[in-house]
Protein backbone atom coordinates (compact mmCIF):
# COMPACT_ATOMS: atom_id res chain seq x y z
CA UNK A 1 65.94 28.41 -23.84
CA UNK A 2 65.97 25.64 -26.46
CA UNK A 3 68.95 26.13 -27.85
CA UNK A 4 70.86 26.05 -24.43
CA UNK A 5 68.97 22.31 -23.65
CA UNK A 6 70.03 21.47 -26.68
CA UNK A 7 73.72 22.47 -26.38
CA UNK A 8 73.55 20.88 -23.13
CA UNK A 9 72.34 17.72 -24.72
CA UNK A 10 74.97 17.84 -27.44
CA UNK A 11 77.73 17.63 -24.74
CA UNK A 12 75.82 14.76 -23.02
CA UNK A 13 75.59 12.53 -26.38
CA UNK A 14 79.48 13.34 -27.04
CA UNK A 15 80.23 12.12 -23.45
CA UNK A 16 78.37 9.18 -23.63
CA UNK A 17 79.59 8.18 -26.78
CA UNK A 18 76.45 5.89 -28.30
CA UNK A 19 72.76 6.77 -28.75
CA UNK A 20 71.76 3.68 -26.45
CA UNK A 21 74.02 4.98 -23.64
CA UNK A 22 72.78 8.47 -24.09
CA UNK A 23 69.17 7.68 -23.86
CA UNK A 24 70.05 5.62 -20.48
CA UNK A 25 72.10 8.43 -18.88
CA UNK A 26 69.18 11.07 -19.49
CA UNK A 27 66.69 8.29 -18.11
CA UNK A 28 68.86 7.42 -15.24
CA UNK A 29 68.41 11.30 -13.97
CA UNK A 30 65.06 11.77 -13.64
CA UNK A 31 63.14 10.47 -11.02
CA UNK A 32 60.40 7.38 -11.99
CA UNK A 33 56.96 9.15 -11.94
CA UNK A 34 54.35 9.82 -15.05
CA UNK A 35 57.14 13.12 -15.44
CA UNK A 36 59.91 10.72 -16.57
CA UNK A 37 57.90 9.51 -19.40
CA UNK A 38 56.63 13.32 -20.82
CA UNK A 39 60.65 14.24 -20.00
CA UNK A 40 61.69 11.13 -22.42
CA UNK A 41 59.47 12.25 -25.05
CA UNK A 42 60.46 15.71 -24.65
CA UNK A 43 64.32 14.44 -25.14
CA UNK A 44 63.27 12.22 -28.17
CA UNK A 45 62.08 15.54 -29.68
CA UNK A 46 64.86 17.42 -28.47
CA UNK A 47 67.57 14.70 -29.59
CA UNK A 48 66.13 15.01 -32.96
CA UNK A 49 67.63 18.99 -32.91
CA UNK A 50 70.85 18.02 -31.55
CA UNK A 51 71.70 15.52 -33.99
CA UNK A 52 71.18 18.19 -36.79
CA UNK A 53 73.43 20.45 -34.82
CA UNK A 54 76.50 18.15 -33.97
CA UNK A 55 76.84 17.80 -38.22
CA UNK A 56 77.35 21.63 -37.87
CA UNK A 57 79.86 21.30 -35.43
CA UNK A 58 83.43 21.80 -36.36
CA UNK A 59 86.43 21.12 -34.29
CA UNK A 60 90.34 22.11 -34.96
CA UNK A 61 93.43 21.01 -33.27
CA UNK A 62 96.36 22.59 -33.00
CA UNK A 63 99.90 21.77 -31.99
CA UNK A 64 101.98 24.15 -29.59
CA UNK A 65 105.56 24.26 -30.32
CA UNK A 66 108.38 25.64 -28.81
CA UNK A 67 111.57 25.78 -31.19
CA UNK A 68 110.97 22.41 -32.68
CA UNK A 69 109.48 20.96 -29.98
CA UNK A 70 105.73 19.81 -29.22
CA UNK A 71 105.06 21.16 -25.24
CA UNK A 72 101.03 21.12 -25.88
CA UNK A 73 98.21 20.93 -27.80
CA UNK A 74 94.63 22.70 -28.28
CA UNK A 75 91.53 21.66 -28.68
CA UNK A 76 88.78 23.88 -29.97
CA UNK A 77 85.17 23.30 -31.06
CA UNK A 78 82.55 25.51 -32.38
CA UNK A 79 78.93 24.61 -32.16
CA UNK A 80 75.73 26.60 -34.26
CA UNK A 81 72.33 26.21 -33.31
CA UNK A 82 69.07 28.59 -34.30
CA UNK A 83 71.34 31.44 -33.87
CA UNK A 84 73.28 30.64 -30.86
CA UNK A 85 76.78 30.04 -31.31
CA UNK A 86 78.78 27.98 -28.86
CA UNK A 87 83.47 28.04 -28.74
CA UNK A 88 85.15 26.25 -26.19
CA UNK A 89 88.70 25.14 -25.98
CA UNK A 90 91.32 22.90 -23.94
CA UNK A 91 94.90 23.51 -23.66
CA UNK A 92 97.72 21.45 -22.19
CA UNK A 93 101.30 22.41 -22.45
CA UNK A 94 104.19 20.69 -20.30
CA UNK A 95 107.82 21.95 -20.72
CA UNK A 96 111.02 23.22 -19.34
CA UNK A 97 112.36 26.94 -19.81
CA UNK A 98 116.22 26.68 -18.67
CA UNK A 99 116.19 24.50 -15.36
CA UNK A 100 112.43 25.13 -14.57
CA UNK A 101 110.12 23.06 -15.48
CA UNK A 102 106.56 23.72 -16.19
CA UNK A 103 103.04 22.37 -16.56
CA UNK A 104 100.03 24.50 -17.26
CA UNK A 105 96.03 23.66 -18.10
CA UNK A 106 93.09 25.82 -19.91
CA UNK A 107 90.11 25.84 -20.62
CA UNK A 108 87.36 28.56 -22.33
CA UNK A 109 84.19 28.51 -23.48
CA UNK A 110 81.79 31.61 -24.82
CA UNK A 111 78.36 31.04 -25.79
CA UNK A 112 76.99 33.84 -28.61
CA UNK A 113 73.18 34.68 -29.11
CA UNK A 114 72.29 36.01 -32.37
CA UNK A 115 75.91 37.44 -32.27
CA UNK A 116 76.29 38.89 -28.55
CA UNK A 117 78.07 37.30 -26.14
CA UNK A 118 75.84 36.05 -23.93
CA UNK A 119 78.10 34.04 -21.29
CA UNK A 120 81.93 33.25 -21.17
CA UNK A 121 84.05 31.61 -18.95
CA UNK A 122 87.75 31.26 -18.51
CA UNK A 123 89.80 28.84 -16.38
CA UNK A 124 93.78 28.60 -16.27
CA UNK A 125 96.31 26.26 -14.05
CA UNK A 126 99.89 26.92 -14.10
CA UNK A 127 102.02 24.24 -11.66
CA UNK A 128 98.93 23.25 -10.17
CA UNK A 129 98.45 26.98 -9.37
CA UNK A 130 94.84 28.60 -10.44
CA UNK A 131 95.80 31.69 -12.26
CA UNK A 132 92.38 32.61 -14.07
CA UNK A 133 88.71 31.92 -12.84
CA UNK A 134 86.42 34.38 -14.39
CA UNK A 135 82.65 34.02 -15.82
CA UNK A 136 81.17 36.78 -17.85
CA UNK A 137 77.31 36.82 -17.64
CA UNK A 138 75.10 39.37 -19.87
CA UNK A 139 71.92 40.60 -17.87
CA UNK A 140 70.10 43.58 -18.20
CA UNK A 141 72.25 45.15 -20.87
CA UNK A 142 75.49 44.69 -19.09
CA UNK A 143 77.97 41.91 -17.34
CA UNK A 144 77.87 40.68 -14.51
CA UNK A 145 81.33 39.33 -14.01
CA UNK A 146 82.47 37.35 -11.24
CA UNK A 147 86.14 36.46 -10.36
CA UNK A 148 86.83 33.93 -7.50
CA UNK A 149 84.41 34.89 -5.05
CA UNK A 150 83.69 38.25 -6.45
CA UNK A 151 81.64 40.08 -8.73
CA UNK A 152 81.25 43.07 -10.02
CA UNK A 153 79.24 44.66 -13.28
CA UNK A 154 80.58 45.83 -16.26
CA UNK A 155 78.85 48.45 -18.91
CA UNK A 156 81.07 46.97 -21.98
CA UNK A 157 77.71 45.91 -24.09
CA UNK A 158 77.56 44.12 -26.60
CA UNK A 159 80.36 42.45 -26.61
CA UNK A 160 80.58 40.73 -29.92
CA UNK A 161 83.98 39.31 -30.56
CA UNK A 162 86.10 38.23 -28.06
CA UNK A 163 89.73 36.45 -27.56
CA UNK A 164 88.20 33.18 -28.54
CA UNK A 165 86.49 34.38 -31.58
CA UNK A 166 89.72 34.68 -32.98
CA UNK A 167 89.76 30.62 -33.63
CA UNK A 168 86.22 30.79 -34.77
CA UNK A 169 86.86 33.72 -37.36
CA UNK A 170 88.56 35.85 -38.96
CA UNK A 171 88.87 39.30 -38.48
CA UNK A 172 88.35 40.80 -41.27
CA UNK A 173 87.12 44.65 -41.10
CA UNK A 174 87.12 43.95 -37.18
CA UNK A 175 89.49 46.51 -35.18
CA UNK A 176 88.77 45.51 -31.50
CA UNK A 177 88.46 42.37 -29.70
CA UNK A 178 87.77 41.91 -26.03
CA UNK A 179 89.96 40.07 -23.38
CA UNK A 180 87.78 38.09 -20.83
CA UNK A 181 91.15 37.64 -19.32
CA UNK A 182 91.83 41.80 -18.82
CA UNK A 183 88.16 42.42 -18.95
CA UNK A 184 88.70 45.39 -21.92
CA UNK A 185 88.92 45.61 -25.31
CA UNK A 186 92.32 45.47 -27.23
CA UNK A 187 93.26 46.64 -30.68
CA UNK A 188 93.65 44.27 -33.67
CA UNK A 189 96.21 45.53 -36.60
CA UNK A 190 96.14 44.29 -39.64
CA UNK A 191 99.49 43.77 -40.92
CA UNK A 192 98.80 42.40 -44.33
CA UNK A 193 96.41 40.05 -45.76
CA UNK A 194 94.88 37.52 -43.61
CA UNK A 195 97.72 38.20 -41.01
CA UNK A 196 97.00 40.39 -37.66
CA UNK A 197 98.92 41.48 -34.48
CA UNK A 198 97.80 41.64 -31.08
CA UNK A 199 99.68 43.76 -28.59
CA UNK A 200 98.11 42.70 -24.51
CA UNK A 201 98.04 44.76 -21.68
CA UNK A 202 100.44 42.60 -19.75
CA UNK A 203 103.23 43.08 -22.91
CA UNK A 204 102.41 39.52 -24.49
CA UNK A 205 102.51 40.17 -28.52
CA UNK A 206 100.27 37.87 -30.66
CA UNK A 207 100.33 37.33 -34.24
CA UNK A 208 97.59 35.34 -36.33
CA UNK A 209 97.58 33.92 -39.80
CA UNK A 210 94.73 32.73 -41.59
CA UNK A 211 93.92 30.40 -44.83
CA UNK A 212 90.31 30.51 -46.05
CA UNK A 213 89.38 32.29 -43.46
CA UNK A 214 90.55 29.41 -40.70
CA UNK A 215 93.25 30.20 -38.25
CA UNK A 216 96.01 28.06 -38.80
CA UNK A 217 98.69 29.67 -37.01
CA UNK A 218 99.61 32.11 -34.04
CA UNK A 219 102.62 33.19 -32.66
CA UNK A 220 102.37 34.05 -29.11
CA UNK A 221 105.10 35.97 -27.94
CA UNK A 222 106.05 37.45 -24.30
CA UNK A 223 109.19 38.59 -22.02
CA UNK A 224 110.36 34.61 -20.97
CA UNK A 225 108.67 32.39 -23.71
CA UNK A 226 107.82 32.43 -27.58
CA UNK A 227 105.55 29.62 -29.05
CA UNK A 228 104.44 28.82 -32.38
CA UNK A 229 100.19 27.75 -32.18
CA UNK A 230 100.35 25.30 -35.14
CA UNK A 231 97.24 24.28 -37.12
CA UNK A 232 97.35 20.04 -37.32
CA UNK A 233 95.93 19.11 -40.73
């Protein structure tokens, strides 16, 4: 339960962008009683575990190209805390394929504990358009996995690599990785040294290339589009 306050409480410092805001935001939310003063100490103690944890926070941007032009950009982040391992990741890309022109949004997150996934969620817009709104949620030994306004449960456990792992690390001796997206596991083939292929169920073909063990680039092709995921130094 800690770590997830404190994850939580990472996100709130980032936000607020200076340790004298963040300390008035958290005050301004609880209610005045002898409880606000026992919850202030408790995030004074808690704070002190969160700034350890943002120094072990890395984040990578990438460029997404198409041809030699820039139609997006990602940003990913990858959090560790007492064995709990928080990815998330934004996407924007904005471009024109022949006369139609496009505009699309994601965003991801999966949250690891002591190396099983332990929640995931996955949003995408395409022309203002929702195409993806799925949470993964482990409980009991399985997922509970809601879409929209359904759910449903899922015996796939443990899940411990998924899509977004694959910006997080490498996968080396690793032949399977699971698609939130298409709720099932996909093969990964290595094709040579630190470079792998990923063939999806809807025909999209993925390669990924890695330098000391960081992904620094991934070509994403399908039937209408091929992009070029670049790595911005």
């Amino acid at each position: 339960m800690i770590p997830v306050i404190v994850l939580w409480l990472i996100k709130k410092y980032k936000k607020a962008g200076s340790r004298k805001q963040f300390f008035q935001n958290i005050s301004a939310g609880i209610k005045p009683s002898i409880f606000k003063i026992a919850s202030v100490v408790l995030v004074i103690l808690l704070i002190f575990f969160a700034m350890s944890v943002i120094a072990q926070t890395k984040e990578l941007n990438y460029m997404i190209m198409r041809g030699t032009d820039i139609v997006g950009g990602i940003h990913f982040s990858e959090t560790n805390n007492s064995g709990m391992k928080q990815l998330e990741m934004e996407s924007q890309v904005k471009g024109r394929i022949l006369f139609i022109s496009y505009s699309g949004s994601a965003k991801e997150e999966a949250v690891y504990q002591n190396g099983v996934l332990y929640q995931s969620s996955i949003y995408r817009k395409m022309n203002g358009k929702e195409k993806a709104n799925k949470q993964h949620q482990a409980m009991n030994n399985q997922y509970v996995i809601r879409s929209g306004a359904n759910s449903e449960t899922s015996p796939i456990y443990p899940i411990t690599y998924n899509m977004l792992s694959l910006y997080s690390t490498e996968p080396v001796n690793i032949d399977k990785v699971y698609s939130d997206n298409f709720q099932r596991f996909v093969d990964i083939k290595k094709l040579q040294d630190h470079k792998y292929k990923i063939s999806l169920p809807d025909g999209n073909i993925n390669y990924y290339y890695y330098h000391d063990g960081e992904l620094v680039l991934v070509e994403a092709h399908s039937t209408w589009y091929s992009v070029m995921i670049v790595l911005k130094k």
